[in-house]
N, C-alpha and C. Protein backbone atom coordinates (compact mmCIF):
# COMPACT_ATOMS: atom_id res chain seq x y z
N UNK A 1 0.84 -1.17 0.00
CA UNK A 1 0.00 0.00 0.00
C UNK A 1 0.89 1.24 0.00
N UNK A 2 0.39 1.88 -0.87
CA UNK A 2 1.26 3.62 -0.73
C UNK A 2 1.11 4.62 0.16
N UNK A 3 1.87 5.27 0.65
CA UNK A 3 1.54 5.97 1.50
C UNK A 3 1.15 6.78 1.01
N UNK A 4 0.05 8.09 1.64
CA UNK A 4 -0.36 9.28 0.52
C UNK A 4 0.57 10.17 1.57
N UNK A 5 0.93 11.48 0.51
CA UNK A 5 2.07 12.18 0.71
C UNK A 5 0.83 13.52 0.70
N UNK A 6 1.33 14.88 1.65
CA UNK A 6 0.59 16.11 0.92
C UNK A 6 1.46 16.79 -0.06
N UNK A 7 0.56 17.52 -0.88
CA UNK A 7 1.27 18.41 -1.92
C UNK A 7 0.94 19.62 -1.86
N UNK A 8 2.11 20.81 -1.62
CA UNK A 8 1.70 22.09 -1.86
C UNK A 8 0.98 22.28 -3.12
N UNK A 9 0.19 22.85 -3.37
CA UNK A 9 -0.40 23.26 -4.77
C UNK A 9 0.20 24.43 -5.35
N UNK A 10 0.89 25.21 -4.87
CA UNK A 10 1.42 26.76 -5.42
C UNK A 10 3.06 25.56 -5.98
N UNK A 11 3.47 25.47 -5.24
CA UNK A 11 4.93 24.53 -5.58
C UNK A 11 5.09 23.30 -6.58
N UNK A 12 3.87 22.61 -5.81
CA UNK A 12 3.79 20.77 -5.94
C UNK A 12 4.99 20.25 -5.02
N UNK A 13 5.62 20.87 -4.06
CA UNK A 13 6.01 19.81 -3.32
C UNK A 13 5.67 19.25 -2.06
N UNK A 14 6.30 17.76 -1.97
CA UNK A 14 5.92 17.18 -0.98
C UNK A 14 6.19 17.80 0.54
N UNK A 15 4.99 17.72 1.29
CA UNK A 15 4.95 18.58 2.91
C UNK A 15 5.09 17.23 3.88
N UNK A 16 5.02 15.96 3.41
CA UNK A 16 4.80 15.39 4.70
C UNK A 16 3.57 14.51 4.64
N UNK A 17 3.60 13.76 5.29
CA UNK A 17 2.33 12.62 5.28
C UNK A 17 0.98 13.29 5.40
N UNK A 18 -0.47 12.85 4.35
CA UNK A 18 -1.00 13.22 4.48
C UNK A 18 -2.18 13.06 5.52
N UNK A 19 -3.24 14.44 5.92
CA UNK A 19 -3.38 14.26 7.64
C UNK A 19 -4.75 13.82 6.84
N UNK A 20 -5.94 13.24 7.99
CA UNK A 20 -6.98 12.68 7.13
C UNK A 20 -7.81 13.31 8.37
N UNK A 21 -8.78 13.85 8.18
CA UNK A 21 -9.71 14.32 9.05
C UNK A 21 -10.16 13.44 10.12
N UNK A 22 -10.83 14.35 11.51
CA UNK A 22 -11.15 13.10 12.11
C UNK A 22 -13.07 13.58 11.83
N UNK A 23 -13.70 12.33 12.12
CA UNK A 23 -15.30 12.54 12.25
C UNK A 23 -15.99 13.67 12.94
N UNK A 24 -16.79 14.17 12.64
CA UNK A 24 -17.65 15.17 13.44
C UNK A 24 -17.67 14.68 14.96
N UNK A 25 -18.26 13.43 15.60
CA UNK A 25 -18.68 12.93 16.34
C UNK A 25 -17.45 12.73 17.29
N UNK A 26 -17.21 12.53 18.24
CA UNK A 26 -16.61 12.11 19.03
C UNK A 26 -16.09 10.49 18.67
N UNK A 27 -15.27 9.91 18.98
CA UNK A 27 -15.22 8.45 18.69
C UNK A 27 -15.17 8.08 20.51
N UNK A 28 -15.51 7.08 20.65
CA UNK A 28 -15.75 6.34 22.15
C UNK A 28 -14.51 5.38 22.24
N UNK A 29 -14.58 4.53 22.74
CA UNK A 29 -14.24 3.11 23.31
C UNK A 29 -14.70 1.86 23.77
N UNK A 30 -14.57 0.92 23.36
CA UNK A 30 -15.38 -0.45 23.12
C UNK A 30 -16.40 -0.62 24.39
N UNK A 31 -15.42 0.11 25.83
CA UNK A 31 -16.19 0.28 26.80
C UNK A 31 -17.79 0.61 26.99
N UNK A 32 -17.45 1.83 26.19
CA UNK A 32 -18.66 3.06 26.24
C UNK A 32 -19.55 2.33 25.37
N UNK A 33 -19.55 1.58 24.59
CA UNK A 33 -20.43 0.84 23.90
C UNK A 33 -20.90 -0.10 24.25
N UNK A 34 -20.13 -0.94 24.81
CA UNK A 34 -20.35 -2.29 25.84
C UNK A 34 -21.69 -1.80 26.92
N UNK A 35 -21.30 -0.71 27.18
CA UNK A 35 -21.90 0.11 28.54
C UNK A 35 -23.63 0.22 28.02
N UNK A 36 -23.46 1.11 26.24
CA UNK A 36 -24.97 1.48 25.92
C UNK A 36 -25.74 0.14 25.50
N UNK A 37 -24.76 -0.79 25.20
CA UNK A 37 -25.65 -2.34 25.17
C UNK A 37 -25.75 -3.52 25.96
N UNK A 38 -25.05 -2.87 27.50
CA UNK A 38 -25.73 -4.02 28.24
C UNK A 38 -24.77 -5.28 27.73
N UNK A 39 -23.36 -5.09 27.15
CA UNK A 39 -22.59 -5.90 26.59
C UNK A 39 -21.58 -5.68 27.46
N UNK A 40 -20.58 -7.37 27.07
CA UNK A 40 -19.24 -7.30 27.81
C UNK A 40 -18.39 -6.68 26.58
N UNK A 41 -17.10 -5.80 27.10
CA UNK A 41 -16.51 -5.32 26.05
C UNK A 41 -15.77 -5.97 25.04
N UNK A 42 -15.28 -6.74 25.30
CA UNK A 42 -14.60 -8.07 24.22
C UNK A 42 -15.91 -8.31 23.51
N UNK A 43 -16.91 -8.49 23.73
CA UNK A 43 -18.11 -8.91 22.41
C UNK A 43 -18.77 -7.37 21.96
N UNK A 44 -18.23 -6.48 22.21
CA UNK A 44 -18.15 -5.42 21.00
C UNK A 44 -16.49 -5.55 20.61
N UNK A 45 -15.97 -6.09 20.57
CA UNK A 45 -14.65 -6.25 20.36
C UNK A 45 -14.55 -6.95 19.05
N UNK A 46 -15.31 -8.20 19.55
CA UNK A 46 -15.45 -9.54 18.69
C UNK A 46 -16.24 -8.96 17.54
N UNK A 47 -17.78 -8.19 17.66
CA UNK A 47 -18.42 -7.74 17.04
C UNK A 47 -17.75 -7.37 15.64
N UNK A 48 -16.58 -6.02 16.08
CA UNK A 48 -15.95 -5.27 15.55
C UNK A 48 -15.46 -6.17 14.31
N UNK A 49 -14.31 -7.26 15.13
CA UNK A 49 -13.45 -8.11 14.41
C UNK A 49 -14.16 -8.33 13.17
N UNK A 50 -15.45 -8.96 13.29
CA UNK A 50 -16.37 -10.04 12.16
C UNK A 50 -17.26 -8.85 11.51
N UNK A 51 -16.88 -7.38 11.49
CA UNK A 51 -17.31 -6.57 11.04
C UNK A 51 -19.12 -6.30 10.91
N UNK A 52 -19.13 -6.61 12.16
CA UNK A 52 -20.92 -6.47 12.70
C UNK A 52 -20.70 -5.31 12.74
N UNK A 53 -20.02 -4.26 13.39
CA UNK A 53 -20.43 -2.59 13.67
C UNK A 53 -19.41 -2.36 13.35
N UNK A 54 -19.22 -1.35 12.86
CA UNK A 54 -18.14 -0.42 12.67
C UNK A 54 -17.44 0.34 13.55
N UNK A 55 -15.79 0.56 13.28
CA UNK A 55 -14.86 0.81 14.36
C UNK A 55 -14.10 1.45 13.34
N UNK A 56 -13.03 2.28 13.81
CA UNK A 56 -11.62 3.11 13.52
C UNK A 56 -10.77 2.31 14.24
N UNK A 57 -9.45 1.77 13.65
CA UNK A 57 -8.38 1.68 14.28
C UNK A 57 -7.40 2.66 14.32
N UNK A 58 -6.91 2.84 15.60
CA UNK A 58 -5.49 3.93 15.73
C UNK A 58 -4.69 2.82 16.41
N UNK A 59 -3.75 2.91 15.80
CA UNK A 59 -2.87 2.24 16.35
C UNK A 59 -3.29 0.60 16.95
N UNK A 60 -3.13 0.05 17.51
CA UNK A 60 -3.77 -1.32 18.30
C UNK A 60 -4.96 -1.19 18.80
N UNK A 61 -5.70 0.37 18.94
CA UNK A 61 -6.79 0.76 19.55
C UNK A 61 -7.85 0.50 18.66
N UNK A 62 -9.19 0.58 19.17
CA UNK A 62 -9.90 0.22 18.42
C UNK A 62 -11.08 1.63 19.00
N UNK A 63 -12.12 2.13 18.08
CA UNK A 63 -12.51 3.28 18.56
C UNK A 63 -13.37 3.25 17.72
N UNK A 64 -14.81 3.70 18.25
CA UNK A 64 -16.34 3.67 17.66
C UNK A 64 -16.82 4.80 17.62
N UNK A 65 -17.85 5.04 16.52
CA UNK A 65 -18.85 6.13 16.33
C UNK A 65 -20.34 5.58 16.77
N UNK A 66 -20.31 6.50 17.88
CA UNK A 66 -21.53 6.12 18.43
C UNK A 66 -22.99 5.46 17.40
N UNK A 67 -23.23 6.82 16.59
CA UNK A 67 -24.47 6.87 15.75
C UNK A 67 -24.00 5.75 14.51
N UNK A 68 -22.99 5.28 14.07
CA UNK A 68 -22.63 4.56 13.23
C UNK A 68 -22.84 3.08 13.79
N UNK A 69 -22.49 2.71 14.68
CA UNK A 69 -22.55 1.32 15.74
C UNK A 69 -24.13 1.19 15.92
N UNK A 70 -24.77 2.53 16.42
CA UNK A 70 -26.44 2.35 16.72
C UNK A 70 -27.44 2.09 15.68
N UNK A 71 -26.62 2.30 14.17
CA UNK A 71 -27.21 2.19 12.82
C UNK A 71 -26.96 0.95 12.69
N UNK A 72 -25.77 0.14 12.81
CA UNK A 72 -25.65 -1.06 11.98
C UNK A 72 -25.89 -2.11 12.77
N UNK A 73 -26.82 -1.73 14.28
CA UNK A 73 -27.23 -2.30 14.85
C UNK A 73 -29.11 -2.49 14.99
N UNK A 74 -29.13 -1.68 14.04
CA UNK A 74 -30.57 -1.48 13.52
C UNK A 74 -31.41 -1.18 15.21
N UNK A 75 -30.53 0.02 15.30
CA UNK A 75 -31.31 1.07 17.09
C UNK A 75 -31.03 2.18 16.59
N UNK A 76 -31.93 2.77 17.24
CA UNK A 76 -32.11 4.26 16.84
C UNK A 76 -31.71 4.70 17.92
N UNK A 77 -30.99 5.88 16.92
CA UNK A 77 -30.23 6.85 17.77
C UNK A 77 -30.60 7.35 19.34
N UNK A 78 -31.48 7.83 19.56
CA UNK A 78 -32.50 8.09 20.20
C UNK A 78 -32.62 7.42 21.80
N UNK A 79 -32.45 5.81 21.27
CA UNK A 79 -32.85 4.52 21.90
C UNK A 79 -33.94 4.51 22.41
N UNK A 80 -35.26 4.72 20.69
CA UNK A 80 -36.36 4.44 21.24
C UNK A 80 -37.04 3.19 20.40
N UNK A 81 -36.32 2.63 20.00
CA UNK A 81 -36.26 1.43 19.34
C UNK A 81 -35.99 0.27 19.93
């Protein structure tokens, strides 16, 4: 895989690795999710692995979007579902 590089546009040269935005939302921890489902955290863990909900990895970490996890869990945001 390539790394993406940034590019000045007035120059074209290379600045340095490129930065990638983070989400609007806050991202949590497997905890905080475990917590809104009444789950142990390793089975939002496991979840993650077998790509049941969606996660960000940083580094070895693993890190959730709340409203993204509550969607592909077919719950509403809300939790009036």
């Amino acid at each position: 895989m390539r790394k993406l590089r940034c590019v000045d546009i007035k120059t074209h040269k290379h600045e340095g690795p490129a930065v990638v935005k983070a989400p609007q939302e806050k991202l949590v921890r497997s905890r905080e999710i475990a917590n809104i489902l009444d789950v142990h955290k390793r089975t939002v863990e496991l979840w993650a692995a077998k790509e049941i909900i969606p996660c960000h990895r940083i580094g070895a970490t693993l890190r959730f979007d709340k409203s993204k996890v509550l969607t592909a869990l077919g719950i509403g945001v809300g939790g009036d579902q």
